[in-house]
N, C-alpha and C. Protein backbone atom coordinates (compact mmCIF):
# COMPACT_ATOMS: atom_id res chain seq x y z
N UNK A 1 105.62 97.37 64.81
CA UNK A 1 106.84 97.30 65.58
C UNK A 1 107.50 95.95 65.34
N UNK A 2 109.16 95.74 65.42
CA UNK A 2 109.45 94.78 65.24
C UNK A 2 109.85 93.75 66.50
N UNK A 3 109.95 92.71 66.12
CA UNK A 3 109.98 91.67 67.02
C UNK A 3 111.32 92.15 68.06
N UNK A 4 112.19 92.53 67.59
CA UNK A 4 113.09 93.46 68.29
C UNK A 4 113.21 94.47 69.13
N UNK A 5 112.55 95.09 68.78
CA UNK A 5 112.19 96.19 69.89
C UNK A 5 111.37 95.22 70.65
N UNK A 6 110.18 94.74 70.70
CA UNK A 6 109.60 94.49 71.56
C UNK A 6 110.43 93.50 72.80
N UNK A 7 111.36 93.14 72.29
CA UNK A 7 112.18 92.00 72.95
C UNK A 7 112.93 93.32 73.83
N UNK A 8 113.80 94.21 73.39
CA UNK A 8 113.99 95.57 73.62
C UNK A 8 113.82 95.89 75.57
N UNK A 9 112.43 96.05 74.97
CA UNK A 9 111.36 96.95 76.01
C UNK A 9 111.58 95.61 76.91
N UNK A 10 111.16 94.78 76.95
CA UNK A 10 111.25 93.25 77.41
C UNK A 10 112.46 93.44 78.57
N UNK A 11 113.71 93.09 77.62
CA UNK A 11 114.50 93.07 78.43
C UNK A 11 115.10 94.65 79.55
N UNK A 12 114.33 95.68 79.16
CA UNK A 12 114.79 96.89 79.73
C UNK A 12 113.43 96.62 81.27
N UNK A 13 112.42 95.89 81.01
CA UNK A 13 111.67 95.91 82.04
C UNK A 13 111.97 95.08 83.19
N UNK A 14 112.73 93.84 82.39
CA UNK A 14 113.51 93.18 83.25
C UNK A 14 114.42 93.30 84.34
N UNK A 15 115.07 94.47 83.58
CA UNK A 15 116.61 94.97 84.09
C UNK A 15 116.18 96.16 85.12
N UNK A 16 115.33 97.06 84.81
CA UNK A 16 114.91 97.95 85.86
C UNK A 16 113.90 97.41 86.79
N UNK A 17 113.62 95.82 87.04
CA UNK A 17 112.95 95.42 87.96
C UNK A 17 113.74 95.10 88.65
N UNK A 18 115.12 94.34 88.61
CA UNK A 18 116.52 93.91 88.54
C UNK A 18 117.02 94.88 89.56
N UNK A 19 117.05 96.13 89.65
CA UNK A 19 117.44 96.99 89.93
C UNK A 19 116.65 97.48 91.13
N UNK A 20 115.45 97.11 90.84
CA UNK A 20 114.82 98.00 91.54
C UNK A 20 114.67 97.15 93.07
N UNK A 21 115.36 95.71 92.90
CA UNK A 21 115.45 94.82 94.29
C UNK A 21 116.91 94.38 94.78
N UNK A 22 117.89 95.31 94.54
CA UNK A 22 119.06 95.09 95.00
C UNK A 22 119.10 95.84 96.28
N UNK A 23 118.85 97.38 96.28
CA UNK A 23 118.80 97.76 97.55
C UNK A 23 117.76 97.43 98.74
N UNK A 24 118.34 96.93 100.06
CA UNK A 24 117.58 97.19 101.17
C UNK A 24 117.44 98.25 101.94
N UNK A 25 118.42 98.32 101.70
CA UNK A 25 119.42 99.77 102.55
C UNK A 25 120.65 100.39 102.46
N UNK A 26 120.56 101.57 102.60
CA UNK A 26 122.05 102.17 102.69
C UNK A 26 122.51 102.64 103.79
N UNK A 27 123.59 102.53 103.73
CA UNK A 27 124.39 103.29 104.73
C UNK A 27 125.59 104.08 104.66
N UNK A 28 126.08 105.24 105.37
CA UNK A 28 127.34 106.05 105.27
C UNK A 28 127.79 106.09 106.53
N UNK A 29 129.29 106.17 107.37
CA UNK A 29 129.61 106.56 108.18
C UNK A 29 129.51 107.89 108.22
N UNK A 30 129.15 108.52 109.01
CA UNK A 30 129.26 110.33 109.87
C UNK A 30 130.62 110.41 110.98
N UNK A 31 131.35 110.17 111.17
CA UNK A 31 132.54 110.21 112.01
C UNK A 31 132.28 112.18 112.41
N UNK A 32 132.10 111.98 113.95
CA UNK A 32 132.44 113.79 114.00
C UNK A 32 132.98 113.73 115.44
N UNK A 33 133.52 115.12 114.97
CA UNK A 33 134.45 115.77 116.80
C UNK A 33 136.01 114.75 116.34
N UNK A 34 137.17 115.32 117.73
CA UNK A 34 138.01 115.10 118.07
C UNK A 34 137.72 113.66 118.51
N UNK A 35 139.00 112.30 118.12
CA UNK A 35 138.45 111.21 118.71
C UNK A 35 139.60 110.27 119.45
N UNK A 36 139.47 109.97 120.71
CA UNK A 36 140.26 108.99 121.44
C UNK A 36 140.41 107.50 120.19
N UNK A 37 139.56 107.32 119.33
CA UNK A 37 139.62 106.07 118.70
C UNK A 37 138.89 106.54 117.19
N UNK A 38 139.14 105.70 116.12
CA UNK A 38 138.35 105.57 115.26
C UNK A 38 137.52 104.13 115.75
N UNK A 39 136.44 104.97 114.83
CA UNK A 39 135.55 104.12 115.01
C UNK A 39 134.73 103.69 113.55
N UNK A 40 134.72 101.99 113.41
CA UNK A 40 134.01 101.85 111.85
C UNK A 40 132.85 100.99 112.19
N UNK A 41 131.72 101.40 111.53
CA UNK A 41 130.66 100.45 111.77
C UNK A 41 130.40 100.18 110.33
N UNK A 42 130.43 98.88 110.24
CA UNK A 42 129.67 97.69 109.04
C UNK A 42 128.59 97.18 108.96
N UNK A 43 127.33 97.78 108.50
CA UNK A 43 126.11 97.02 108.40
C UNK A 43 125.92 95.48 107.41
N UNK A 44 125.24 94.87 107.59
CA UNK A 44 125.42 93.72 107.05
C UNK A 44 123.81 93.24 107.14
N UNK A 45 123.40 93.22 105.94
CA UNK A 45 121.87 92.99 106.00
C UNK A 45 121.16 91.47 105.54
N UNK A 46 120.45 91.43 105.81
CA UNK A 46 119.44 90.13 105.67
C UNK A 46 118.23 90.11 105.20
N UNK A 47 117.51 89.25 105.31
CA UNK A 47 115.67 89.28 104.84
C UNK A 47 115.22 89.74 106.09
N UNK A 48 113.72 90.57 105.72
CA UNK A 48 113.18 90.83 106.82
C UNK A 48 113.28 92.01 107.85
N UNK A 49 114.19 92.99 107.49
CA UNK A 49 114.62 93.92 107.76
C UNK A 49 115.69 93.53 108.70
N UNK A 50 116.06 92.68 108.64
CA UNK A 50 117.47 92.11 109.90
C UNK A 50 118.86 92.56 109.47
N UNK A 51 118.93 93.55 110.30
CA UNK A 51 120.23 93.73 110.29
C UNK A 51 121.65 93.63 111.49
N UNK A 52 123.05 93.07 110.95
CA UNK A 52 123.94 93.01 112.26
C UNK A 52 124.96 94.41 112.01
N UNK A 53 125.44 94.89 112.89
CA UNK A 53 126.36 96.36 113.11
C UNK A 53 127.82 95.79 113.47
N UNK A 54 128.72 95.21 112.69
CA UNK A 54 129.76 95.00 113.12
C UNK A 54 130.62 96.43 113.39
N UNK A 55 131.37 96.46 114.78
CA UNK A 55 131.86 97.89 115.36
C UNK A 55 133.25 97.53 115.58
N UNK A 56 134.02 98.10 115.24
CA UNK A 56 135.37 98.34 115.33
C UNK A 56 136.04 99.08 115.39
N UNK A 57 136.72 98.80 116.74
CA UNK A 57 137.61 100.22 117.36
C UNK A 57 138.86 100.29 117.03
N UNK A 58 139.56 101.36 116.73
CA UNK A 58 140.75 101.42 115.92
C UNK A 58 141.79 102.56 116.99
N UNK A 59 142.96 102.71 116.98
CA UNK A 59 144.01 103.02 117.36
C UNK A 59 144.04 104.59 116.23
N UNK A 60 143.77 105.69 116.71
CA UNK A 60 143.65 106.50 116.06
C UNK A 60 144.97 106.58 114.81
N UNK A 61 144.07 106.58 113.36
CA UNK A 61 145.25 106.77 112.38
C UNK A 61 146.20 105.24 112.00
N UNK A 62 144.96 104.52 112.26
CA UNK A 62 145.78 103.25 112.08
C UNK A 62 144.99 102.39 111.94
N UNK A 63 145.36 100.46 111.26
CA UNK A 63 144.26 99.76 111.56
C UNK A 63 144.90 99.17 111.95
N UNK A 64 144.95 99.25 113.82
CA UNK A 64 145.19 98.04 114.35
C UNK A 64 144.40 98.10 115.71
N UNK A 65 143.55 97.29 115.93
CA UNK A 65 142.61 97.20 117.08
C UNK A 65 142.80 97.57 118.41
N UNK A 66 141.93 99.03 118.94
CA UNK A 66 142.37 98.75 120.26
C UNK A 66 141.48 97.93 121.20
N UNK A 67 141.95 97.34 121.88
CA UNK A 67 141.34 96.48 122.82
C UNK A 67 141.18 97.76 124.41
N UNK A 68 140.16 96.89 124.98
CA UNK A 68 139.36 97.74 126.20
C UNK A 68 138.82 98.82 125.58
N UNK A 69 137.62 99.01 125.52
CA UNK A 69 136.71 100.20 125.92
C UNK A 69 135.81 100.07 126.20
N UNK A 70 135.30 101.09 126.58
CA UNK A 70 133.82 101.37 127.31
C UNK A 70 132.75 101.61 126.19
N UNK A 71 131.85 101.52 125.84
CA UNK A 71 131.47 101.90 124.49
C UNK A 71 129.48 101.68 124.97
N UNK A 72 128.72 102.06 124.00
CA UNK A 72 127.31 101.87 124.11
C UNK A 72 126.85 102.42 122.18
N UNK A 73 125.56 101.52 121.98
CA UNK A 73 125.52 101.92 120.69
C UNK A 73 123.74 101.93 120.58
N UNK A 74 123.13 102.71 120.37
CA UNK A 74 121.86 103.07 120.29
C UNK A 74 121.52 103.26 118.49
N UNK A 75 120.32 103.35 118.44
CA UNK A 75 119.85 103.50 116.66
C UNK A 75 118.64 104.22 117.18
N UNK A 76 118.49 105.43 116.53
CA UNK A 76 117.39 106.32 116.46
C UNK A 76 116.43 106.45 115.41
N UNK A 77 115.10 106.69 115.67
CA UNK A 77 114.67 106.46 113.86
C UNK A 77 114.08 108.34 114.27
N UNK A 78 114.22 109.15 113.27
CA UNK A 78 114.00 110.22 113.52
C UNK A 78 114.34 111.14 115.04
N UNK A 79 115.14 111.02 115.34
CA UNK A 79 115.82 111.67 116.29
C UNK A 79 114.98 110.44 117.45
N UNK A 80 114.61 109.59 117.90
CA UNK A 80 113.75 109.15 118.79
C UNK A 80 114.75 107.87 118.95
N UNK A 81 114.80 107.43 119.70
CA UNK A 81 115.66 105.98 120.44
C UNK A 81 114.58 104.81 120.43
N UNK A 82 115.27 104.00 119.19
CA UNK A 82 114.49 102.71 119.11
C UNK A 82 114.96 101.64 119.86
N UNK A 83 116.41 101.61 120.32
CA UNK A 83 117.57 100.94 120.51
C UNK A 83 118.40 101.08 121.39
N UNK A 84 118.64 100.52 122.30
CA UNK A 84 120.28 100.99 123.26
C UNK A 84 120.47 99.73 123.48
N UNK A 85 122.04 99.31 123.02
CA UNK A 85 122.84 98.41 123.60
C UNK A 85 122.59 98.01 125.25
N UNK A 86 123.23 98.91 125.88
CA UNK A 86 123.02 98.77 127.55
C UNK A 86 121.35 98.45 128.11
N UNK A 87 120.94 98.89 127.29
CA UNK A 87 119.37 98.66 127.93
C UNK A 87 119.21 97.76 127.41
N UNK A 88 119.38 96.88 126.46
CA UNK A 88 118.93 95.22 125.88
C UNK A 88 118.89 94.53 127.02
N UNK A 89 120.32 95.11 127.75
CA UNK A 89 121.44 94.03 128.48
C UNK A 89 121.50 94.31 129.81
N UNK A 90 120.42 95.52 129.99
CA UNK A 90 120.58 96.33 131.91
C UNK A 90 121.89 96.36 132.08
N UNK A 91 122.60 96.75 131.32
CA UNK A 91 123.93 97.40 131.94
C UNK A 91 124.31 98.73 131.97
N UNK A 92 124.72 99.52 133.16
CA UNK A 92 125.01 100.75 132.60
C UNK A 92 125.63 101.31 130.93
N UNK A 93 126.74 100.28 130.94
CA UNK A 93 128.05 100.42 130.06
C UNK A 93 128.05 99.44 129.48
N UNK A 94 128.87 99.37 128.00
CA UNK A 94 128.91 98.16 128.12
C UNK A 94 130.88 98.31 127.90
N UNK A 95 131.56 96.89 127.54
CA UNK A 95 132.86 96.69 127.94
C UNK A 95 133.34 95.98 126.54
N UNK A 96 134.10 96.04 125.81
CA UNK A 96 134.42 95.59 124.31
C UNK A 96 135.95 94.76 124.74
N UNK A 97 136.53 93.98 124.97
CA UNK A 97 138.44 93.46 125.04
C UNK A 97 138.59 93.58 124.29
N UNK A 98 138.53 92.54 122.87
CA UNK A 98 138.50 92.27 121.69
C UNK A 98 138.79 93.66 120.26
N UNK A 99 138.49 95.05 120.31
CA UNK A 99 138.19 95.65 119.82
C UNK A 99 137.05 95.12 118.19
N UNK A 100 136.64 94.27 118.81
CA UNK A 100 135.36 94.52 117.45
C UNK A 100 134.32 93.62 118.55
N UNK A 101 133.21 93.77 117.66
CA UNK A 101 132.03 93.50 118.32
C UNK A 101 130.91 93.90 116.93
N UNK A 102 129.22 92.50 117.27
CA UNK A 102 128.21 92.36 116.39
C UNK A 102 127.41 93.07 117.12
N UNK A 103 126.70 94.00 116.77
CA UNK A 103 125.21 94.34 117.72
C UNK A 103 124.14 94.28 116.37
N UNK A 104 122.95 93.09 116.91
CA UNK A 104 121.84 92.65 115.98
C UNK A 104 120.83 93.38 116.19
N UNK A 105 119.84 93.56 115.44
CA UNK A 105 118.88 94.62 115.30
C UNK A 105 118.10 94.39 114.12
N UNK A 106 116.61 94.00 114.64
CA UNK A 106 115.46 94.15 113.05
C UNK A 106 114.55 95.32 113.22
N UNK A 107 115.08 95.92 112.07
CA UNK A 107 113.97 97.13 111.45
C UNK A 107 113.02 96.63 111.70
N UNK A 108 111.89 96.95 111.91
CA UNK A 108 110.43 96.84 111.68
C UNK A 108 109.67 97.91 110.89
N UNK A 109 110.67 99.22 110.64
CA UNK A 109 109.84 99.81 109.71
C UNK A 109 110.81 100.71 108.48
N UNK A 110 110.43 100.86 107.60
CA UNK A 110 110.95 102.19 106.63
C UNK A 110 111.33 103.42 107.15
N UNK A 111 112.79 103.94 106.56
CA UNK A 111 112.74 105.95 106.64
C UNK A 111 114.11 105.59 107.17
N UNK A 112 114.73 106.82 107.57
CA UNK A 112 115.78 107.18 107.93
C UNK A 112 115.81 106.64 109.40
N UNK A 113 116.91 106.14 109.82
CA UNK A 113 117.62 105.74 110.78
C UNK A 113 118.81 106.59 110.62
N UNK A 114 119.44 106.54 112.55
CA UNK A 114 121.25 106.68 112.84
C UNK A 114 121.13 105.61 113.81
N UNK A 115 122.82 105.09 113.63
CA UNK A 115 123.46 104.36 114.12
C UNK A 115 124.24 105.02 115.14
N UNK A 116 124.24 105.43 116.60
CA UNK A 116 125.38 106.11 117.03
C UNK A 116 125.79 104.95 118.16
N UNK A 117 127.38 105.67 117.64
CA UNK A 117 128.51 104.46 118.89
C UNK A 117 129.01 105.59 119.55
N UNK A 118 128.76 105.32 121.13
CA UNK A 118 129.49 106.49 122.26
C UNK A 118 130.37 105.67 122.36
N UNK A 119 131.77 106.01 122.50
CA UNK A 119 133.10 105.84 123.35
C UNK A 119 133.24 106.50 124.94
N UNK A 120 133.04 105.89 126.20
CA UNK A 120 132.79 106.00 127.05
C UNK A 120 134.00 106.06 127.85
N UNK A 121 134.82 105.22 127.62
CA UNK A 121 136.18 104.95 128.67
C UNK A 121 136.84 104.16 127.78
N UNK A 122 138.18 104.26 128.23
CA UNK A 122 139.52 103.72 127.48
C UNK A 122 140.43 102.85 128.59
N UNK A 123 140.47 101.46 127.94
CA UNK A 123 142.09 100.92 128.58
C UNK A 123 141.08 99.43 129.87
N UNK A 124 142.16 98.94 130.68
CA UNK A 124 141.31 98.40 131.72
C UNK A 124 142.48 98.31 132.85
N UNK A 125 142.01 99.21 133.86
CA UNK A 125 140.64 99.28 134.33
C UNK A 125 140.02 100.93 133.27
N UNK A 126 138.93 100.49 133.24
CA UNK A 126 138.33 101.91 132.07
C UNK A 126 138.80 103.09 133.04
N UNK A 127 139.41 103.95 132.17
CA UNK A 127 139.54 105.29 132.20
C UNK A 127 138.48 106.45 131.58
N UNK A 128 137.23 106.40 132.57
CA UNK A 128 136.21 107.56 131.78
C UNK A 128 136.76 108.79 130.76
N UNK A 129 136.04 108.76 129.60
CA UNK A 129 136.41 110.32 129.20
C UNK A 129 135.17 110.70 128.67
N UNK A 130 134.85 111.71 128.27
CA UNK A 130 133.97 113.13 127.41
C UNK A 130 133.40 111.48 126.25
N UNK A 131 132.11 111.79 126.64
CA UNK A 131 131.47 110.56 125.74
C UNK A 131 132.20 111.09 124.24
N UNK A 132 132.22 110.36 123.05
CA UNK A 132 132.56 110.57 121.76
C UNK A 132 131.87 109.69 120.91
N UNK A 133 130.97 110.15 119.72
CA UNK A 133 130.06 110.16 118.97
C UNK A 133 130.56 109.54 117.93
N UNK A 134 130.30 108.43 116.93
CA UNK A 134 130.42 108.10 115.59
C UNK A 134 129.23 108.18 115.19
N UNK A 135 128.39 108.50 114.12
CA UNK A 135 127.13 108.25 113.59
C UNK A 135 127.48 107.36 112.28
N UNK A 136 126.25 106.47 111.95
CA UNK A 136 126.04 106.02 110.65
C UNK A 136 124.39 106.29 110.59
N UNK A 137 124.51 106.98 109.00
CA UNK A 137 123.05 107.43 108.44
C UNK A 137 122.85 106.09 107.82
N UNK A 138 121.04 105.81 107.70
CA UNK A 138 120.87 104.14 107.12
C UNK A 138 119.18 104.94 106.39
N UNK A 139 119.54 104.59 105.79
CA UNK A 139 118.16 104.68 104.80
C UNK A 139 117.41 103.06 104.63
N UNK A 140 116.23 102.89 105.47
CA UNK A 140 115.70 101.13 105.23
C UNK A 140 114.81 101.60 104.43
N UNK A 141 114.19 100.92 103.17
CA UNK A 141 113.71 100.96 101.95
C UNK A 141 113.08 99.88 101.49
N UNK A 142 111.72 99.43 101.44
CA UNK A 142 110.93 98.38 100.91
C UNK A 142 111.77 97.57 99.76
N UNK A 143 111.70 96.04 100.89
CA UNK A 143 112.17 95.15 99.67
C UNK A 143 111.34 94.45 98.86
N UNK A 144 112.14 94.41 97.47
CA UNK A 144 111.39 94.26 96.30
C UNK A 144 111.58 92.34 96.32
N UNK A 145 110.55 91.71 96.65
CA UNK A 145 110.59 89.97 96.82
C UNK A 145 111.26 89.57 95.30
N UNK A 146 111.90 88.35 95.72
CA UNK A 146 112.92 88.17 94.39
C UNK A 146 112.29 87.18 94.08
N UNK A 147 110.88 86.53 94.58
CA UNK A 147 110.03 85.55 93.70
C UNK A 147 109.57 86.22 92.51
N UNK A 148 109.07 87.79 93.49
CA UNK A 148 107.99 88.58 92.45
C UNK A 148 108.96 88.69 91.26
N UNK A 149 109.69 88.86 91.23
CA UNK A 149 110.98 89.18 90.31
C UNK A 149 110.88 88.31 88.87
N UNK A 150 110.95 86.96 88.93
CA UNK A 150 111.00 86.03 88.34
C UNK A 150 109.46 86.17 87.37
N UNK A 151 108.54 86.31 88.36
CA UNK A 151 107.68 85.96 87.75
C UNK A 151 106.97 87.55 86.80
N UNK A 152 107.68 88.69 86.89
CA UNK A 152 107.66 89.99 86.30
C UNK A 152 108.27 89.74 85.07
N UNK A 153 109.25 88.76 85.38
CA UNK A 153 110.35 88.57 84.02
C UNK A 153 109.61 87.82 82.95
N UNK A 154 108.70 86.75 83.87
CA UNK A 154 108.09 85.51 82.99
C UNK A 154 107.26 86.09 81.98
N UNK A 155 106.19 86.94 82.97
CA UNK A 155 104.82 87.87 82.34
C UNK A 155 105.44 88.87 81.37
N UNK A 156 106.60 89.16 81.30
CA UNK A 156 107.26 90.25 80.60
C UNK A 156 107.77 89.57 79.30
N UNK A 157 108.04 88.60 79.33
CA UNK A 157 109.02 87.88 77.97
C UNK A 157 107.52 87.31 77.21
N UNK A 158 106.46 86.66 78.15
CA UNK A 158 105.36 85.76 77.38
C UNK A 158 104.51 87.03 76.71
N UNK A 159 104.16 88.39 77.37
CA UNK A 159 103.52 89.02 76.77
C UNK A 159 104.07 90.00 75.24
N UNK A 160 106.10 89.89 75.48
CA UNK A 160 106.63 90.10 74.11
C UNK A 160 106.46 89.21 73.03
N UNK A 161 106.57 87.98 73.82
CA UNK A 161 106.26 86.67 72.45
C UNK A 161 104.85 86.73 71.81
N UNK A 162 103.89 86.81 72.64
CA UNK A 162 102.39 86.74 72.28
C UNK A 162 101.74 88.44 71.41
N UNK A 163 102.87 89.60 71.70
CA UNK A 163 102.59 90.55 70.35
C UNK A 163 103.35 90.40 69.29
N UNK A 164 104.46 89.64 69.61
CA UNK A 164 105.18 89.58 68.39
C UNK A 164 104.71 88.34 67.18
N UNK A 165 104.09 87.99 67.83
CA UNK A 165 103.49 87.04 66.95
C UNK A 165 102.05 87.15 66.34
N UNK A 166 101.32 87.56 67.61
CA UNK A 166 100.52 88.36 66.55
C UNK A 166 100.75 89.59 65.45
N UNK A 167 101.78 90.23 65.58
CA UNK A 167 102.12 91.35 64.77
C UNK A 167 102.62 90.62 63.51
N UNK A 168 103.53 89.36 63.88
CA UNK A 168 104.10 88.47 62.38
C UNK A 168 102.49 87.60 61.75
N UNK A 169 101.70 87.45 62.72
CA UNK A 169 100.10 86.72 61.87
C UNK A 169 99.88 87.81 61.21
N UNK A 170 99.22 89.26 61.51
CA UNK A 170 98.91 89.72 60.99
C UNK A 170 99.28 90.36 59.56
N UNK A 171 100.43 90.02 59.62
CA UNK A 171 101.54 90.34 58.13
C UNK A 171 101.40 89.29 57.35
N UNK A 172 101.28 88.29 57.47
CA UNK A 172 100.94 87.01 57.01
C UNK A 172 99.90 86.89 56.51
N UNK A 173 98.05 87.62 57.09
CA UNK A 173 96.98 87.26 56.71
C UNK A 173 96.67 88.04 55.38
């Protein structure tokens, strides 16, 4: 084989290790039903399984923030409640002015997660209505350490150099 290919394979082991530590997680919005508001949630991830839920309430059909609502946001891992906003905080409800808001949260484990945001009441003083549902699906997924990374690359390039050179001795002897 030539010194080429082996460099080849090298750099393709590199690149699909490369790859294989970009994702932590994914996520999609689920938006369902008739809605007093849009609603967008932004995951934003970290080391460690740490993640923040930036939530933003929208003026249906528009982006411009509504301010006041009633809102609560829970994360389920298999249909089961790992999470509730109001219960962090012993509040029934909780109360948004601003229309956006961070809610922090560390995974502690792998698999499918939802993100759901109830819309509870509108305006101030809140006007209760028919709770309303946003979901976000999150897939958390073992992260690949970006030390190990480096040093996959190292063991990967020294063990192309050390056949390729024996393959050029042996042509030589």
């Amino acid at each position: 084989m030539s010194t080429t290919l082996y460099l080849s394979i090298a750099l393709a082991a590199f690149l699909i290790a490369g790859i294989a530590a970009i994702p932590a997680a994914h996520a999609q919005a689920q938006p369902s039903g008739k809605k007093s508001l849009d609603v967008a949630v932004e995951p934003e991830w970290s080391d460690g399984g740490n993640a923040k839920f930036k939530v933003s309430f929208y003026n249906p059909g528009t982006t411009t923030l509504h301010q006041h609502q009633d809102y609560d946001v829970a994360i389920l891992q298999n249909g089961n409640e790992v999470f509730r906003a109001s219960k962090a905080t012993n509040q029934p409800v909780l109360h948004n002015v601003e229309g956006t808001l961070t809610v922090p949260y560390k995974f502690t484990q792998n698999g499918p997660y939802t993100v759901e945001v109830d819309v509870l009441g509108l305006g101030l003083p809140p006007v209760p209505i028919a709770p309303e549902k946003t979901d976000l699906s999150i897939s958390v997924t073992p992260e690949f350490p970006v030390s190990i990374l480096g040093a996959v690359a190292a063991a990967v390039m020294a063990g192309a150099v050390v056949v390729a050179r024996l393959k050029l001795f042996t042509r030589v002897v």
